[in-house]
PDB file of N, CA and C in Angstrom:
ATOM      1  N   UNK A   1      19.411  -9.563   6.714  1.00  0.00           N
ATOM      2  CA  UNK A   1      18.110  -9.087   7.107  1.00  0.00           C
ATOM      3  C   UNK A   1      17.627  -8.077   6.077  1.00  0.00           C
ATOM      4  N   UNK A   2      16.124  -8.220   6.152  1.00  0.00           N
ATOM      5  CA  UNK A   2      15.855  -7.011   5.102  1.00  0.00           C
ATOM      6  C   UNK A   2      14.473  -6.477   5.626  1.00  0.00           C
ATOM      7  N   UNK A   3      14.547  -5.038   5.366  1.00  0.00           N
ATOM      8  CA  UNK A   3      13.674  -4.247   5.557  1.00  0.00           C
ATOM      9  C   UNK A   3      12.504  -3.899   4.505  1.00  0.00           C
ATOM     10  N   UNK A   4      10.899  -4.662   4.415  1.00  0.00           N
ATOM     11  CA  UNK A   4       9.975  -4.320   3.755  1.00  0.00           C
ATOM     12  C   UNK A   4       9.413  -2.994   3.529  1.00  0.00           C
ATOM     13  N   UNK A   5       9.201  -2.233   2.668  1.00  0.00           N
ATOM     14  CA  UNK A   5       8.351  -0.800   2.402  1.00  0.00           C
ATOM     15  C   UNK A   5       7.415  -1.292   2.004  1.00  0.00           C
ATOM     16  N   UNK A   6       6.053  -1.648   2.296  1.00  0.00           N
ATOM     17  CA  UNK A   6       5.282  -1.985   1.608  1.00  0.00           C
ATOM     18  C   UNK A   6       3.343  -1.049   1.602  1.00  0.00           C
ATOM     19  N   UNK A   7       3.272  -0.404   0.482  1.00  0.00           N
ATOM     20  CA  UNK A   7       2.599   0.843   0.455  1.00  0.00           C
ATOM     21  C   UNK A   7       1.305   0.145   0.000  1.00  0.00           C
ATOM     22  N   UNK A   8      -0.055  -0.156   0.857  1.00  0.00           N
ATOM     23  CA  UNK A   8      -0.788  -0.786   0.755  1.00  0.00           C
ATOM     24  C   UNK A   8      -2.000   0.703   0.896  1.00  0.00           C
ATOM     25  N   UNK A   9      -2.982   0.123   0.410  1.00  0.00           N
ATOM     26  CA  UNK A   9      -4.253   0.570   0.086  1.00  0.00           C
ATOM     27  C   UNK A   9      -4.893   0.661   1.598  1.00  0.00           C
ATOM     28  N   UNK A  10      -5.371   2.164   1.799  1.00  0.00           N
ATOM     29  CA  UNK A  10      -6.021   1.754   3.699  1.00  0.00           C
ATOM     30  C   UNK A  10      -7.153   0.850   3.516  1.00  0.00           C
ATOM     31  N   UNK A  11      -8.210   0.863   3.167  1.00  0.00           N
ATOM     32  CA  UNK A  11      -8.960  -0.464   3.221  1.00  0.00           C
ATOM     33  C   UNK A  11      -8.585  -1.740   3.489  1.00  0.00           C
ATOM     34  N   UNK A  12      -7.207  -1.665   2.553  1.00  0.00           N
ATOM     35  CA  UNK A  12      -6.550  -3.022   2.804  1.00  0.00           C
ATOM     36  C   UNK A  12      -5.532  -3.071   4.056  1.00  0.00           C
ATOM     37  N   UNK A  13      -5.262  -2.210   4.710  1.00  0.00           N
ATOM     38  CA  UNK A  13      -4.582  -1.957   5.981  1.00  0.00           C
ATOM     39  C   UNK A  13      -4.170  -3.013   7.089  1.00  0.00           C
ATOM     40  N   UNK A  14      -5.391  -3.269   7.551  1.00  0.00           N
ATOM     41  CA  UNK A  14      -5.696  -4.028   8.922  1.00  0.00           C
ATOM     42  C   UNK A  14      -5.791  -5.050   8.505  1.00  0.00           C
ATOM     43  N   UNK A  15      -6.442  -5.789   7.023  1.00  0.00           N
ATOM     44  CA  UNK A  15      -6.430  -6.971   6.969  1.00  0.00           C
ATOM     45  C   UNK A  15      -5.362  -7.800   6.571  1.00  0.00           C
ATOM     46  N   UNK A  16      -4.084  -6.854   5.866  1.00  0.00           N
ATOM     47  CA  UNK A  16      -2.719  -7.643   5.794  1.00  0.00           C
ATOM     48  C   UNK A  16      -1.900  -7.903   7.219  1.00  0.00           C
ATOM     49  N   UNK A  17      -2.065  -6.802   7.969  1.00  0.00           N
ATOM     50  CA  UNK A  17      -1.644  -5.854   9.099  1.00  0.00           C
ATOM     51  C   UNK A  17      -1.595  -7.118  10.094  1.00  0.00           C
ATOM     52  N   UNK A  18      -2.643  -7.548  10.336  1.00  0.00           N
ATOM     53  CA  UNK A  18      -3.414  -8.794  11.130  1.00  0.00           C
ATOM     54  C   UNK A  18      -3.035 -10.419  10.277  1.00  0.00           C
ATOM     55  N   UNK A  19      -2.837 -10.562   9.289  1.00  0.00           N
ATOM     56  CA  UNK A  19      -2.496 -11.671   8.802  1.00  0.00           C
ATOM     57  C   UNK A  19      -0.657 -12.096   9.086  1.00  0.00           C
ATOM     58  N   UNK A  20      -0.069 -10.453   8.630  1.00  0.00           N
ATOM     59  CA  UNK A  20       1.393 -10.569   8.838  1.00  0.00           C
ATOM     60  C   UNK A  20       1.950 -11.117  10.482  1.00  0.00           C
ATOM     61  N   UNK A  21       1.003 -10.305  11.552  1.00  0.00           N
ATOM     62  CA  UNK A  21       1.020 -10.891  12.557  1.00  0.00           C
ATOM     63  C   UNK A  21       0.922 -12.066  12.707  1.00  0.00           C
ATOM     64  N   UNK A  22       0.274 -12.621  12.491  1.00  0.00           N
ATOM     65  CA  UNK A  22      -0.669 -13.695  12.534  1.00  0.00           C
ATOM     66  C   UNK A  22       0.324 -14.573  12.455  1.00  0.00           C
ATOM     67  N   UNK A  23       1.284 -14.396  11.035  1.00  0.00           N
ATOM     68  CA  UNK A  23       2.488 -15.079  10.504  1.00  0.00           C
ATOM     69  C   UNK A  23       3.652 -15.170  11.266  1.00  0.00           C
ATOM     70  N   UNK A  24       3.764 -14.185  12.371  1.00  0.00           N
ATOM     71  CA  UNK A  24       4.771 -14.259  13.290  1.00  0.00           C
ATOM     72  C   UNK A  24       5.634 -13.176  12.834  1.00  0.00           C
ATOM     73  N   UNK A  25       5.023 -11.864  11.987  1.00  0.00           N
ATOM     74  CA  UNK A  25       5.996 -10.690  11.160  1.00  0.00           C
ATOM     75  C   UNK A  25       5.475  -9.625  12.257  1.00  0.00           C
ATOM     76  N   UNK A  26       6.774  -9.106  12.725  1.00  0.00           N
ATOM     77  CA  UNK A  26       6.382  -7.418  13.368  1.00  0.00           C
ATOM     78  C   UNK A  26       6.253  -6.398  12.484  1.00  0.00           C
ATOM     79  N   UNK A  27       5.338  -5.488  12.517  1.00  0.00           N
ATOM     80  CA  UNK A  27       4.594  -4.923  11.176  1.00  0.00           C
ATOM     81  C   UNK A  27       4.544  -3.280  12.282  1.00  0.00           C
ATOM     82  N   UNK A  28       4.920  -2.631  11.474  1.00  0.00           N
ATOM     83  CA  UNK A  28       4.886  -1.114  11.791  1.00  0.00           C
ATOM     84  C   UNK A  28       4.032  -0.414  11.340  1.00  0.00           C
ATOM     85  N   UNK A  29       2.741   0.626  11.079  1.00  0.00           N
ATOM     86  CA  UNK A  29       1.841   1.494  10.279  1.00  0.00           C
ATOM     87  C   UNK A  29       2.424   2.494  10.610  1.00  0.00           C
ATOM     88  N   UNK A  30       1.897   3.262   9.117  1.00  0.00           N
ATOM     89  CA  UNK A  30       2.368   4.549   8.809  1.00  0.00           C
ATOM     90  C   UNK A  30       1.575   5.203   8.129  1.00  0.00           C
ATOM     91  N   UNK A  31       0.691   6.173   8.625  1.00  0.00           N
ATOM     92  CA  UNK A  31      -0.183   6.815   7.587  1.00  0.00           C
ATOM     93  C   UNK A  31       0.632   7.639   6.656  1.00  0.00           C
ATOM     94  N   UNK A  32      -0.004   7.314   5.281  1.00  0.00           N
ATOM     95  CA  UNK A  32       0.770   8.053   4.242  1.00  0.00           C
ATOM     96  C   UNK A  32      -0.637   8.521   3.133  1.00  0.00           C
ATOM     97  N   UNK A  33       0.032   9.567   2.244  1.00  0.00           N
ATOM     98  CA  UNK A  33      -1.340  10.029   1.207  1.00  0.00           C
ATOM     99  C   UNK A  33      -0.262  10.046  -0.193  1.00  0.00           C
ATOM    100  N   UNK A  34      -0.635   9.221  -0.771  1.00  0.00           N
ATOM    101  CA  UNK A  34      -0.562   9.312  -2.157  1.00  0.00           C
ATOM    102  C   UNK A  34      -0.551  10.500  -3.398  1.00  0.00           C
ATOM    103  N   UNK A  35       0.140  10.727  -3.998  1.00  0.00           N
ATOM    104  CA  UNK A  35       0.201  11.569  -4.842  1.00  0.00           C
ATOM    105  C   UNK A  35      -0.913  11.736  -6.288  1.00  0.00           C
ATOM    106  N   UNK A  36      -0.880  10.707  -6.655  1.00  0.00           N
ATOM    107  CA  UNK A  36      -1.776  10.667  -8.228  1.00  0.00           C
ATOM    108  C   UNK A  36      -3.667  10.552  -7.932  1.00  0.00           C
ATOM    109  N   UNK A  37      -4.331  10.148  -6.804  1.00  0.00           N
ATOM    110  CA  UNK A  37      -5.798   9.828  -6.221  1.00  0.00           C
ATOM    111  C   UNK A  37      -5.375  11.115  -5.162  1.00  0.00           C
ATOM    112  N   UNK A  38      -4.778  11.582  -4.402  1.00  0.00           N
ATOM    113  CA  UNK A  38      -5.019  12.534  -3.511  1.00  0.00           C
ATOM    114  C   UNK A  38      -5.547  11.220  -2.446  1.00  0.00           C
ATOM    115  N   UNK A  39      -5.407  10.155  -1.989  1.00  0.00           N
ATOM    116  CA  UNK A  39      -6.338   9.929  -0.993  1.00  0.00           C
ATOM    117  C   UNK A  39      -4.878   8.839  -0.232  1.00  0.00           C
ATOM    118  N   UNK A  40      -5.733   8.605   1.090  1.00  0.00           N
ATOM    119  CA  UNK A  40      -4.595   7.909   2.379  1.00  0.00           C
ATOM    120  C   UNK A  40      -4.302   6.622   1.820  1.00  0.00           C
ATOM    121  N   UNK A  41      -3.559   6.308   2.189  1.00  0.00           N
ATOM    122  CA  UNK A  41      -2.684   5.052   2.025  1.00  0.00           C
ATOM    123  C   UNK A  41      -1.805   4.548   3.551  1.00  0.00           C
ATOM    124  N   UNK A  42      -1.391   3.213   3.529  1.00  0.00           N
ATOM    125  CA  UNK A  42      -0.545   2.961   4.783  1.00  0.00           C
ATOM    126  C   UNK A  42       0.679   2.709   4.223  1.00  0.00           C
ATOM    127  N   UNK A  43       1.585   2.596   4.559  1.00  0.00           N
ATOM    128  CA  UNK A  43       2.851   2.197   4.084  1.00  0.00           C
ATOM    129  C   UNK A  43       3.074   1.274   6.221  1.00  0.00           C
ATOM    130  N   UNK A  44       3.352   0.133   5.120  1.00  0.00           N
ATOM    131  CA  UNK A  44       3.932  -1.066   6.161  1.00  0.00           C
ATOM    132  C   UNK A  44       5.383  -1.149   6.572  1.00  0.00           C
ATOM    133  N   UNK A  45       6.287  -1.152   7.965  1.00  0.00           N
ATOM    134  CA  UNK A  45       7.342  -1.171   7.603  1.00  0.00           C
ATOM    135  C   UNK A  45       7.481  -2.903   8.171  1.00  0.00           C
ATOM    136  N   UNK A  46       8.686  -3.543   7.439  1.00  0.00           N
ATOM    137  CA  UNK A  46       8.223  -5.168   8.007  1.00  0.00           C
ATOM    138  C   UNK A  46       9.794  -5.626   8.449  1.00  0.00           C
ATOM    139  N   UNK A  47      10.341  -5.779   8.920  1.00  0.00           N
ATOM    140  CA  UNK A  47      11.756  -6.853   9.249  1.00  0.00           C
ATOM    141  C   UNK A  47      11.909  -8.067   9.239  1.00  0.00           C
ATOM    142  N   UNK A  48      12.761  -8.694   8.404  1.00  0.00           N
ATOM    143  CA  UNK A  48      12.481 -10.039   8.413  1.00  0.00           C
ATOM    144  C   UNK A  48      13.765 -10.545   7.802  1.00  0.00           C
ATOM    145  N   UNK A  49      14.244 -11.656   7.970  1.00  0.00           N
ATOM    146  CA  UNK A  49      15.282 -12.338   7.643  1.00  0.00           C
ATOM    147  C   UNK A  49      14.973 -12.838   6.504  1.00  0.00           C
ATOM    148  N   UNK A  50      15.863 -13.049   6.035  1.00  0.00           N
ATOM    149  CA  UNK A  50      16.244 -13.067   4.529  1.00  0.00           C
ATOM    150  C   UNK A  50      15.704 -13.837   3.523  1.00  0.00           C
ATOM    151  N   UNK A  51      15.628 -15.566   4.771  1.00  0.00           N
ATOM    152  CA  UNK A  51      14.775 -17.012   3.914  1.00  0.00           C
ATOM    153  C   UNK A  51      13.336 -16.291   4.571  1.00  0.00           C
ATOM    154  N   UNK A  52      13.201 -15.532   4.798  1.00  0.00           N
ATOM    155  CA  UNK A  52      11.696 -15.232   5.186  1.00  0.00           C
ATOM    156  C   UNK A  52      10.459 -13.995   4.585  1.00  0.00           C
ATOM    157  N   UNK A  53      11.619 -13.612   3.785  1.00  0.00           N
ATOM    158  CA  UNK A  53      10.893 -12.539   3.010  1.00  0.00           C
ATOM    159  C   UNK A  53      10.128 -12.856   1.322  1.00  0.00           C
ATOM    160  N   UNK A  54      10.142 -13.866   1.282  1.00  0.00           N
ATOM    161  CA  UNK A  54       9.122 -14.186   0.179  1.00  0.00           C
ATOM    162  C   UNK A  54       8.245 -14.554   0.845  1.00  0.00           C
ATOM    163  N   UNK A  55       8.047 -15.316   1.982  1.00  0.00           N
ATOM    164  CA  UNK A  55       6.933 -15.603   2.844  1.00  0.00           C
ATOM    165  C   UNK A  55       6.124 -14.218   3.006  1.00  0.00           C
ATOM    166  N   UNK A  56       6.518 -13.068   3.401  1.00  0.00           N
ATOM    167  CA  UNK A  56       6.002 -11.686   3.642  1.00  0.00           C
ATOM    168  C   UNK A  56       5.321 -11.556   2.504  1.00  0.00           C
ATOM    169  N   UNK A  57       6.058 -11.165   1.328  1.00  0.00           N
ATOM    170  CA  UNK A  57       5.436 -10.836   0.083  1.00  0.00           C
ATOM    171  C   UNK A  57       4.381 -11.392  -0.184  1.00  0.00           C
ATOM    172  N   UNK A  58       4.213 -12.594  -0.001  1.00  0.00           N
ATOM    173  CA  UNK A  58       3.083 -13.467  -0.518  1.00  0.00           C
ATOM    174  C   UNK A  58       1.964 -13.147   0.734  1.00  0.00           C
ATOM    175  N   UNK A  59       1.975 -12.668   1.573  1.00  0.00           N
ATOM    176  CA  UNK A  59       0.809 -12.492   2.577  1.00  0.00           C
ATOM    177  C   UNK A  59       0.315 -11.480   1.945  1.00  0.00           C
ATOM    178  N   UNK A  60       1.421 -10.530   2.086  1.00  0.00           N
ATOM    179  CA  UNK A  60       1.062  -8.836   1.605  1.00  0.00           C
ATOM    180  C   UNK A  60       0.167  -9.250  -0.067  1.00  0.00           C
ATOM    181  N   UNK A  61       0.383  -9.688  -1.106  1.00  0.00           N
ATOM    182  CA  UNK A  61      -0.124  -9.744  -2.476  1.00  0.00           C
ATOM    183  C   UNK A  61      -1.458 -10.804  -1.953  1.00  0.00           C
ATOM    184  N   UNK A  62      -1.670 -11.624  -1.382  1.00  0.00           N
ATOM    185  CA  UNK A  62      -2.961 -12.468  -0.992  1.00  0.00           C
ATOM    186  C   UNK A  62      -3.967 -11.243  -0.236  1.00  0.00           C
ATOM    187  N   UNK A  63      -3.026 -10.322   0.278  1.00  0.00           N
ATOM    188  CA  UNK A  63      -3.883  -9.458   1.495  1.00  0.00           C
ATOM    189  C   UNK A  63      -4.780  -8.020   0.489  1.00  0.00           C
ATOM    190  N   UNK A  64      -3.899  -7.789  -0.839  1.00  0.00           N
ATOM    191  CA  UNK A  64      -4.173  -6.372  -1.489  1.00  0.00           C
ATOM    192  C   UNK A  64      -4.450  -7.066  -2.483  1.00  0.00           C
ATOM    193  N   UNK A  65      -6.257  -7.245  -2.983  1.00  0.00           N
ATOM    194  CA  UNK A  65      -5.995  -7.092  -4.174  1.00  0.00           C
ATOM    195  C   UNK A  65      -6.292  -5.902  -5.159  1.00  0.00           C
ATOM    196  N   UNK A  66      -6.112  -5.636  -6.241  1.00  0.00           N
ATOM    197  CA  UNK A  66      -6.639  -5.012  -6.984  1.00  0.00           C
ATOM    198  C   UNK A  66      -7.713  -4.645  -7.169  1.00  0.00           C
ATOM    199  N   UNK A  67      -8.533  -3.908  -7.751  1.00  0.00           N
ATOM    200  CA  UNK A  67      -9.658  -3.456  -7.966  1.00  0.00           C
ATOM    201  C   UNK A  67     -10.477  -2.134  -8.316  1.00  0.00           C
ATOM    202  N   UNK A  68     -11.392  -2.334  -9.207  1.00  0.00           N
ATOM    203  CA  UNK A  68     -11.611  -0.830 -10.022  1.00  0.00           C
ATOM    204  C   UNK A  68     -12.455   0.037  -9.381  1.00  0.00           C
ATOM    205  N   UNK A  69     -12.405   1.468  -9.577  1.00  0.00           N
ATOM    206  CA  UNK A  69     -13.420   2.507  -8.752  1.00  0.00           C
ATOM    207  C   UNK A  69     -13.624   3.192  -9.577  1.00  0.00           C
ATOM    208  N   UNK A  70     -14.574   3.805  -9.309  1.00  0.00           N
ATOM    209  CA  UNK A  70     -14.946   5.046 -10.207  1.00  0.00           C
ATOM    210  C   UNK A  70     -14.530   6.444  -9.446  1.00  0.00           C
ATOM    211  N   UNK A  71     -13.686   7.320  -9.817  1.00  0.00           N
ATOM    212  CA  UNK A  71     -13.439   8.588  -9.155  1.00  0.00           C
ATOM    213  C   UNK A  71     -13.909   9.887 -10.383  1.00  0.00           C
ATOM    214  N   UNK A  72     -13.985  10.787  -9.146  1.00  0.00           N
ATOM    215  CA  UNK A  72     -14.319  11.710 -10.017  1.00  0.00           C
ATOM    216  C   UNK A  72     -13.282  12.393 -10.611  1.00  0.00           C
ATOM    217  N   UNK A  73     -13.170  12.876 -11.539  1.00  0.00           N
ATOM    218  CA  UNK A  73     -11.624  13.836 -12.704  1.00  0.00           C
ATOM    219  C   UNK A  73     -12.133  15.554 -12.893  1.00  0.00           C
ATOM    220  N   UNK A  74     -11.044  15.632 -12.029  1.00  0.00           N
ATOM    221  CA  UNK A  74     -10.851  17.152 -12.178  1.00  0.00           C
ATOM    222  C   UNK A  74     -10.599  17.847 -13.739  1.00  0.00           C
ATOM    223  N   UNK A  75     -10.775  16.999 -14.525  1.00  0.00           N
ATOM    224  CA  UNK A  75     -10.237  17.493 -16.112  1.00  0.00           C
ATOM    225  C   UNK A  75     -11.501  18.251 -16.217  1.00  0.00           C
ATOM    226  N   UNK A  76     -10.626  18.966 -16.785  1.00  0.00           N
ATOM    227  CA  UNK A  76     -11.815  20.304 -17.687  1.00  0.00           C
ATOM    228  C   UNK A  76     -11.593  20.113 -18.925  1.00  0.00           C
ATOM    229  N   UNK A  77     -13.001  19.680 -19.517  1.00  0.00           N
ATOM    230  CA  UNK A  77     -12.881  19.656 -21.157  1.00  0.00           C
ATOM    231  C   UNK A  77     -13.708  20.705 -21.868  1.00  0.00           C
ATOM    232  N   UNK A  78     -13.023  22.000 -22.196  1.00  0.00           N
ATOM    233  CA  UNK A  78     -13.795  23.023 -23.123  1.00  0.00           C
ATOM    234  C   UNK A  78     -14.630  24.050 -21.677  1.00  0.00           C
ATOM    235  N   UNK A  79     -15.069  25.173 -22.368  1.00  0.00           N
ATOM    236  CA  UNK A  79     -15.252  26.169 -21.633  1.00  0.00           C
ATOM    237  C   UNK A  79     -16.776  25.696 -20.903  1.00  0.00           C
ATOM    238  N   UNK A  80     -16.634  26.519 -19.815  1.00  0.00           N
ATOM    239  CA  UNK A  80     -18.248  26.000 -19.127  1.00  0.00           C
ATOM    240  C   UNK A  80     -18.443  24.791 -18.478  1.00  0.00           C
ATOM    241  N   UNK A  81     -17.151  24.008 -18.665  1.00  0.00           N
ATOM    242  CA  UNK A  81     -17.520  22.744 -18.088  1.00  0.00           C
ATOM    243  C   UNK A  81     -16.330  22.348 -17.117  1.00  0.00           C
ATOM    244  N   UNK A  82     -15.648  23.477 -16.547  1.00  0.00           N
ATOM    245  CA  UNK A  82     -14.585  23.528 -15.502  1.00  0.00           C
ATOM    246  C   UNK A  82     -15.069  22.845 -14.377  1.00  0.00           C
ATOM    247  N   UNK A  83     -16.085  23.265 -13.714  1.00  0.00           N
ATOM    248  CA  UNK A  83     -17.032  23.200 -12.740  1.00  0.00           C
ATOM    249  C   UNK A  83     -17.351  22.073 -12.525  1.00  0.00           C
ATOM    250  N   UNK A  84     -17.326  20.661 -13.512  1.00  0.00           N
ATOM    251  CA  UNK A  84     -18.375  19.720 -13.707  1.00  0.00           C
ATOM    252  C   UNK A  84     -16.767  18.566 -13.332  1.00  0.00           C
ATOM    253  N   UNK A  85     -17.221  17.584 -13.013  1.00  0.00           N
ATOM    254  CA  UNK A  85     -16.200  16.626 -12.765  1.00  0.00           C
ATOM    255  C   UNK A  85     -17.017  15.131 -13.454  1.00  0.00           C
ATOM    256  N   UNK A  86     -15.995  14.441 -14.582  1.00  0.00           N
ATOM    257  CA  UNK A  86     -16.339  13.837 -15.184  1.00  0.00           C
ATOM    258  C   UNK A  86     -15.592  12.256 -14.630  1.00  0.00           C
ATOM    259  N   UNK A  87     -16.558  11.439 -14.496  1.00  0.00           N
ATOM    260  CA  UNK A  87     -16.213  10.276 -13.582  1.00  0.00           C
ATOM    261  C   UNK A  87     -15.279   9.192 -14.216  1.00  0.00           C
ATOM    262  N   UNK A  88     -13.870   9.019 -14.024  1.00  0.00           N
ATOM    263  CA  UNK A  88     -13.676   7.834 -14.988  1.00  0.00           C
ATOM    264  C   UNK A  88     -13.358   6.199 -13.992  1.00  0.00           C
ATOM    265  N   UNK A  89     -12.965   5.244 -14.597  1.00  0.00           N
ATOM    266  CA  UNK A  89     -12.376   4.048 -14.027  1.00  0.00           C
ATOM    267  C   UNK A  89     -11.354   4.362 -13.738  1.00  0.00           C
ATOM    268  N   UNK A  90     -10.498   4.055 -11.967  1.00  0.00           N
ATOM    269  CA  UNK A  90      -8.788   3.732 -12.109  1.00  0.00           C
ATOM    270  C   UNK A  90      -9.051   2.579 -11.282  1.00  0.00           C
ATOM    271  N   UNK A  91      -7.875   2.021 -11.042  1.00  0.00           N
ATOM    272  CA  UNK A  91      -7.290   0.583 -10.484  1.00  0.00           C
ATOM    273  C   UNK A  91      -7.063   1.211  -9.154  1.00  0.00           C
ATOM    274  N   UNK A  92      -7.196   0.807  -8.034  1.00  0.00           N
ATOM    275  CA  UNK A  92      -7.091   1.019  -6.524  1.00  0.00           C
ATOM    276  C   UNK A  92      -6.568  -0.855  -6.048  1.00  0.00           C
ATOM    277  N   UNK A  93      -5.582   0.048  -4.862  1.00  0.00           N
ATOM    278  CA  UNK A  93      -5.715  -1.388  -4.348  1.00  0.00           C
ATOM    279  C   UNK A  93      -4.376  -2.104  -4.888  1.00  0.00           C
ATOM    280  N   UNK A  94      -3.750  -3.452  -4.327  1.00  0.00           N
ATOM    281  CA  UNK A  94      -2.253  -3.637  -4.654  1.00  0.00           C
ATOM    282  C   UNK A  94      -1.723  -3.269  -3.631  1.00  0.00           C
ATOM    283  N   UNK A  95      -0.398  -3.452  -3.755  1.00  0.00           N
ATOM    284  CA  UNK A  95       0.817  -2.782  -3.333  1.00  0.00           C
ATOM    285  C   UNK A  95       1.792  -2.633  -3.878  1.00  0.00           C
ATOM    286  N   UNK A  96       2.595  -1.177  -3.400  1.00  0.00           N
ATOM    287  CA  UNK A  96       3.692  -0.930  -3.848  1.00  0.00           C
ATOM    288  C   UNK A  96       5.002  -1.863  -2.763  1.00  0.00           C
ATOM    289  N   UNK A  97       5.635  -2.583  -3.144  1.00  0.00           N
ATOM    290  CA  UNK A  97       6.444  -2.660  -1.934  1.00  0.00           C
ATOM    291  C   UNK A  97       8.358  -2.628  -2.659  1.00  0.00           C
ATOM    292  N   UNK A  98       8.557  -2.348  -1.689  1.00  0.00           N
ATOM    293  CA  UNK A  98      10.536  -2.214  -1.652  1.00  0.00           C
ATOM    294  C   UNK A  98      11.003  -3.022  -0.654  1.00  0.00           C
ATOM    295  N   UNK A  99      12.240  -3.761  -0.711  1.00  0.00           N
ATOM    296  CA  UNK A  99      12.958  -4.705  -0.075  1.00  0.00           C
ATOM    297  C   UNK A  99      14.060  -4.234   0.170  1.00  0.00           C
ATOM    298  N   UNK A 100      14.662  -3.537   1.129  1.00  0.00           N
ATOM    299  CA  UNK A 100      15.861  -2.793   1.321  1.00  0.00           C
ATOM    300  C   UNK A 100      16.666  -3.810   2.347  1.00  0.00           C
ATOM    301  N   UNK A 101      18.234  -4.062   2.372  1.00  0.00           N
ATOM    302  CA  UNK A 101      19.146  -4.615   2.918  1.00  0.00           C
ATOM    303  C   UNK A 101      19.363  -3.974   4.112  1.00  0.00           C
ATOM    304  N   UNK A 102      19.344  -4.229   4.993  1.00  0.00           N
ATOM    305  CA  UNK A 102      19.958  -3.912   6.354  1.00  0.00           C
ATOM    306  C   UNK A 102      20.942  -4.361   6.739  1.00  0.00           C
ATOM    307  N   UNK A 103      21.790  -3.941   7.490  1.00  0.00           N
ATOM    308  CA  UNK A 103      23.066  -3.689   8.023  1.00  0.00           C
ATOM    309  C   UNK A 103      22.783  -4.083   9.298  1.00  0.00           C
ATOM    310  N   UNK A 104      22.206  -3.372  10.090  1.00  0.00           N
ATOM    311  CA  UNK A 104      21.715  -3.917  11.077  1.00  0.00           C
ATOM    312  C   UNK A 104      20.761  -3.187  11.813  1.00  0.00           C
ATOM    313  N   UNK A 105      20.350  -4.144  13.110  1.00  0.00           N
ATOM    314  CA  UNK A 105      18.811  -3.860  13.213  1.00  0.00           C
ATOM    315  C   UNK A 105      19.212  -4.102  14.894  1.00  0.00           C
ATOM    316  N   UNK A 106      18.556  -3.454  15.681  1.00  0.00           N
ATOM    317  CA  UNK A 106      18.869  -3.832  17.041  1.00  0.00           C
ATOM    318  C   UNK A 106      17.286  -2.793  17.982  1.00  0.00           C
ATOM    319  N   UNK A 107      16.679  -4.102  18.854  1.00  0.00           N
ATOM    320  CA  UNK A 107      15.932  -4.321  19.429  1.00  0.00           C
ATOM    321  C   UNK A 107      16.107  -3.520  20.624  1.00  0.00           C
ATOM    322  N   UNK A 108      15.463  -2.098  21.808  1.00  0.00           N
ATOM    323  CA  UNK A 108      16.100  -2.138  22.587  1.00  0.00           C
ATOM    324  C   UNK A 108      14.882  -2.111  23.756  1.00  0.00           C
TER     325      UNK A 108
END
């Protein structure tokens, strides 16, 4: 058996969330906040047997895709312009996910 971590984008939340179901996967939420954007994220927890976890993956990567935003950057370039936040492109969206082995798992 193995245990999914899978750290999805909140936008993209409910719509993997609802598909994994859908698939017959028990799916756990977890609000989580990201370190590098400052902003929320879910982290999925998923259980699933072993011939069944590429099936997961592939919902989860159909469910997140990628995609660019414009955020604002706290960089300060040169004096006087601390104040001012200069907008660049990052990538949002994806997932992070981990596949951890379980030992065991019990229902109660």
């Amino acid at each position: 058996m193995k245990l999914i971590l899978a750290i999805v984008n909140n936008d993209d939340s409910m719509r993997v969330s609802a598909a994994l179901t859908e698939n017959g996967f028990g799916v756990t939420r977890l609000s989580t906040s990201g370190g590098f954007l400052m902003v929320g994220n879910t982290t999925l927890l998923i259980g699933v047997d072993d011939d069944k976890k590429q099936k997961a993956i592939d919902i989860i990567k159909k469910h997140c895709p990628t995609r660019k935003q414009v955020n604002a950057s706290n960089a300060s370039y040169g004096m006087g312009m601390s104040h001012m936040s200069i907008p660049e492109e990052v990538k949002v969206g994806g997932a992070t996910i981990f596949v951890l082995e379980v030992s065991e798992m019990e229902k109660i």
